[in-house]
N, C-alpha and C. Protein backbone atom coordinates (compact mmCIF):
# COMPACT_ATOMS: atom_id res chain seq x y z
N UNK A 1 0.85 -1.16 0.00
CA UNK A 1 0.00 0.00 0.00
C UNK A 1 0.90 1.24 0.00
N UNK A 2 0.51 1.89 -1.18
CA UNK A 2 1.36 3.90 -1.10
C UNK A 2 0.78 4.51 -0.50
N UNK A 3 1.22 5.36 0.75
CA UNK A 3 0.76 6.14 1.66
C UNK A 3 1.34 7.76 1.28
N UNK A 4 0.96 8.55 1.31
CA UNK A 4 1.13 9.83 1.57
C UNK A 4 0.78 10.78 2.29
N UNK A 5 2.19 10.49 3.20
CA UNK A 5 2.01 11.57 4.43
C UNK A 5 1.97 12.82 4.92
N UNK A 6 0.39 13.50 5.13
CA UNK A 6 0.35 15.00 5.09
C UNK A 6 0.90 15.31 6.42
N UNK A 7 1.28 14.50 7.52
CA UNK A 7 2.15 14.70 9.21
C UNK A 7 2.60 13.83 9.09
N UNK A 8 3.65 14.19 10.33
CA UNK A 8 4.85 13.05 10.85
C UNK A 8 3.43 12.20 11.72
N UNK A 9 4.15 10.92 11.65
CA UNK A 9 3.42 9.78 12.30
C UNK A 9 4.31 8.74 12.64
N UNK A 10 4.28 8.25 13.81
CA UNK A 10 5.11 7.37 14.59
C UNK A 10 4.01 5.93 14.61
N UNK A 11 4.89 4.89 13.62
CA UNK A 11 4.08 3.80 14.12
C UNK A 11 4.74 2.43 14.60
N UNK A 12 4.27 1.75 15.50
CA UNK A 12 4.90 0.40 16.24
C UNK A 12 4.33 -0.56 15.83
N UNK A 13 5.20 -1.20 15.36
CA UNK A 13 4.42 -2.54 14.90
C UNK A 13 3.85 -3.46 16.22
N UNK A 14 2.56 -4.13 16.53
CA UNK A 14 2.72 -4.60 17.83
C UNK A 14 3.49 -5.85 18.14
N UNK A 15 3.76 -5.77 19.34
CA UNK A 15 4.89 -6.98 19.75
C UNK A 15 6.37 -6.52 19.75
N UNK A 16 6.51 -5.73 19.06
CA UNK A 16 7.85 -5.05 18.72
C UNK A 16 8.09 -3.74 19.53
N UNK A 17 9.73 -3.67 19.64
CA UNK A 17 10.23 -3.10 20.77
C UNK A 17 10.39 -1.29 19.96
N UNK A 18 10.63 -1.44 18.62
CA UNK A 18 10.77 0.13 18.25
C UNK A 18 9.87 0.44 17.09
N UNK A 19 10.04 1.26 16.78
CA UNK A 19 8.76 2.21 15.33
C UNK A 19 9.49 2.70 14.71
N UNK A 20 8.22 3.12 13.74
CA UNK A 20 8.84 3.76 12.42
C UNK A 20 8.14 5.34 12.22
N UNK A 21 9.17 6.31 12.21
CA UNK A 21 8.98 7.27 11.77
C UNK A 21 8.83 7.90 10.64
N UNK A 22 7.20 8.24 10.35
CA UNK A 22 7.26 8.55 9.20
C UNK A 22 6.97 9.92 8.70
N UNK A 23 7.58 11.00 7.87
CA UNK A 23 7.06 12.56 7.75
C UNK A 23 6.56 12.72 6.59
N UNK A 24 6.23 13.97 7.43
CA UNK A 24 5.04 14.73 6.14
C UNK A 24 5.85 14.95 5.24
N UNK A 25 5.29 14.34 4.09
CA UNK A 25 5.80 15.03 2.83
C UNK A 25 6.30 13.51 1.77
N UNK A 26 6.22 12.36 2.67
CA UNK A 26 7.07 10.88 2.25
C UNK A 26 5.49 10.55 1.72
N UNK A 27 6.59 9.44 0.32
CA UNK A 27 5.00 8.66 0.07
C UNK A 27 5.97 7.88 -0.45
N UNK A 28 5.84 6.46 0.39
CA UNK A 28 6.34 5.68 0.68
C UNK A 28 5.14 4.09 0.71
N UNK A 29 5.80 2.96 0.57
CA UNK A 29 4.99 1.86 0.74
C UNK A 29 5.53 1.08 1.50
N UNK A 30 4.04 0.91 2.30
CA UNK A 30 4.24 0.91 3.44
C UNK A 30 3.01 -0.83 3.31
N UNK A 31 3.22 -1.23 5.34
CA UNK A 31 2.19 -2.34 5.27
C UNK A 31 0.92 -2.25 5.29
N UNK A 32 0.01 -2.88 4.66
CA UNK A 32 -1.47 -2.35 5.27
C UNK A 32 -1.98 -2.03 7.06
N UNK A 33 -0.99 -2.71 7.74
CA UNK A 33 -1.35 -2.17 9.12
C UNK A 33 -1.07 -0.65 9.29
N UNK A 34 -0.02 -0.66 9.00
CA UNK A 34 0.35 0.59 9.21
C UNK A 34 -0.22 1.36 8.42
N UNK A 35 -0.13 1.39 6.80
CA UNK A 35 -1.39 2.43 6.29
C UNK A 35 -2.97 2.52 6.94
N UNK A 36 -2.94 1.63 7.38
CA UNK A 36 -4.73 1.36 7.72
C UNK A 36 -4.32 2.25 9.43
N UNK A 37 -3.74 2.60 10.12
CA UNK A 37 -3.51 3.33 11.15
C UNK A 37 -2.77 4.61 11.03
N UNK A 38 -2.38 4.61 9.50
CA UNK A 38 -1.82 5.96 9.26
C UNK A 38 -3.36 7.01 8.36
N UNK A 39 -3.77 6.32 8.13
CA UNK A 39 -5.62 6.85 7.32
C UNK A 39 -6.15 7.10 8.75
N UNK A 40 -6.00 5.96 9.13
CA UNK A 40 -7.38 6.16 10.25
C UNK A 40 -6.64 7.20 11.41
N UNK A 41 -5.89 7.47 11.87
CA UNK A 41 -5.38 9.09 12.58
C UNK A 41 -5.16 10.32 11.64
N UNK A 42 -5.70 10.31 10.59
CA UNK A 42 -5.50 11.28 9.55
C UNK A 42 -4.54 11.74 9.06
N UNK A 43 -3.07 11.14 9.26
CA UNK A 43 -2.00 11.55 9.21
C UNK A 43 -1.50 10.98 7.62
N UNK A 44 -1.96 10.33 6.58
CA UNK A 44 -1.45 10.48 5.10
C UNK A 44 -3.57 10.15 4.34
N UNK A 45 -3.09 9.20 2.81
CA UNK A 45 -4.05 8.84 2.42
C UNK A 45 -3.10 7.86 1.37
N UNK A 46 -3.91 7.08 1.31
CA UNK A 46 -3.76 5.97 0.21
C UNK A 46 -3.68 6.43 -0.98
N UNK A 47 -2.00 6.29 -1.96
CA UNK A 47 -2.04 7.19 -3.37
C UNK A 47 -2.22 5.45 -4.12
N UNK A 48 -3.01 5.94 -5.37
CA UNK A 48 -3.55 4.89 -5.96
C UNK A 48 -2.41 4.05 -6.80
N UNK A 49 -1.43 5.03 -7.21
CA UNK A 49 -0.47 4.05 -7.88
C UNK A 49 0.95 4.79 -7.21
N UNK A 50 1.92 4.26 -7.24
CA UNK A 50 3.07 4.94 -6.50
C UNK A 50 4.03 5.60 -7.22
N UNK A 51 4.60 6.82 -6.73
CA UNK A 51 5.28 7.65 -7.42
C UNK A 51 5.85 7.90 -8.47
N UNK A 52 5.69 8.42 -9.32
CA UNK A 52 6.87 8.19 -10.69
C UNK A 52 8.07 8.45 -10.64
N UNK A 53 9.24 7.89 -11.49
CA UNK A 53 10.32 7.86 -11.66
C UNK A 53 11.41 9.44 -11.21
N UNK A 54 10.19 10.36 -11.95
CA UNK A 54 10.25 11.17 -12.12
C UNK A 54 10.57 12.14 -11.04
N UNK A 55 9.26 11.82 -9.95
CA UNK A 55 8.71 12.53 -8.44
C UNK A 55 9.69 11.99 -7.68
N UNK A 56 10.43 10.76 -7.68
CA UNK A 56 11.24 9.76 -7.11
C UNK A 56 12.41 11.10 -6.83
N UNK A 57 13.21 11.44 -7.89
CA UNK A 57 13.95 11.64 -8.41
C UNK A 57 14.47 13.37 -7.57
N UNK A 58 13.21 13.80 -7.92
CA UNK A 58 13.16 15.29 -7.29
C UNK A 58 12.76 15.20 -5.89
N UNK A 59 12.53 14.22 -5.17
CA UNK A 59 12.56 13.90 -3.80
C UNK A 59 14.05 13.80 -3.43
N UNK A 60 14.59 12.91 -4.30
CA UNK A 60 16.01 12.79 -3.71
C UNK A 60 17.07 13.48 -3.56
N UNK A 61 16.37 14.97 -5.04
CA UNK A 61 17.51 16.19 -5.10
C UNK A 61 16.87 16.96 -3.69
N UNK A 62 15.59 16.61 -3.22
CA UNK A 62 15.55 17.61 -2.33
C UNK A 62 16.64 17.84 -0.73
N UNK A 63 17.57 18.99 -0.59
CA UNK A 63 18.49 18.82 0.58
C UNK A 63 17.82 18.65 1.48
N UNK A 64 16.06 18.61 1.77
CA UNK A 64 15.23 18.07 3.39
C UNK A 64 15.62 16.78 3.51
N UNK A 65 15.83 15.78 2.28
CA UNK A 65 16.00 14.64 2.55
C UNK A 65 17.21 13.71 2.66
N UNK A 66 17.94 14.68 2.51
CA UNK A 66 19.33 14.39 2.01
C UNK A 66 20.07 13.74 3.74
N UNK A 67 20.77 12.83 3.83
CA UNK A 67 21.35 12.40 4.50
C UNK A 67 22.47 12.89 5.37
């Protein structure tokens, strides 16, 4: 499932000791648990097909994301 996140959202998988941080602005694929708890706190929405090559690309020139 492609999620796109309009807030940061912290999610734990259950049973497990740490989470995943995820920010506004990522659209990323993700598990249905976690999309289905990232919809349902309003924090992204389900994108129907996932990013293009293109959008990929200019995410990665962006220096917010840069390492």
């Amino acid at each position: 499932m492609w999620i796109a996140f309009s807030s940061d959202f912290d999610w734990a998988p259950p049973g497990k000791p740490w989470l995943i941080a995820y920010k506004a602005g990522m659209r990323v694929n993700v598990t249905a648990e976690a999309g289905a708890a990232a919809i349902a706190a309003g924090a992204g929405q389900e994108l129907a097909t996932p990013p293009s090559r293109a959008e990929a690309e200019r995410l990665a020139a962006d220096p917010y994301w840069a390492a």
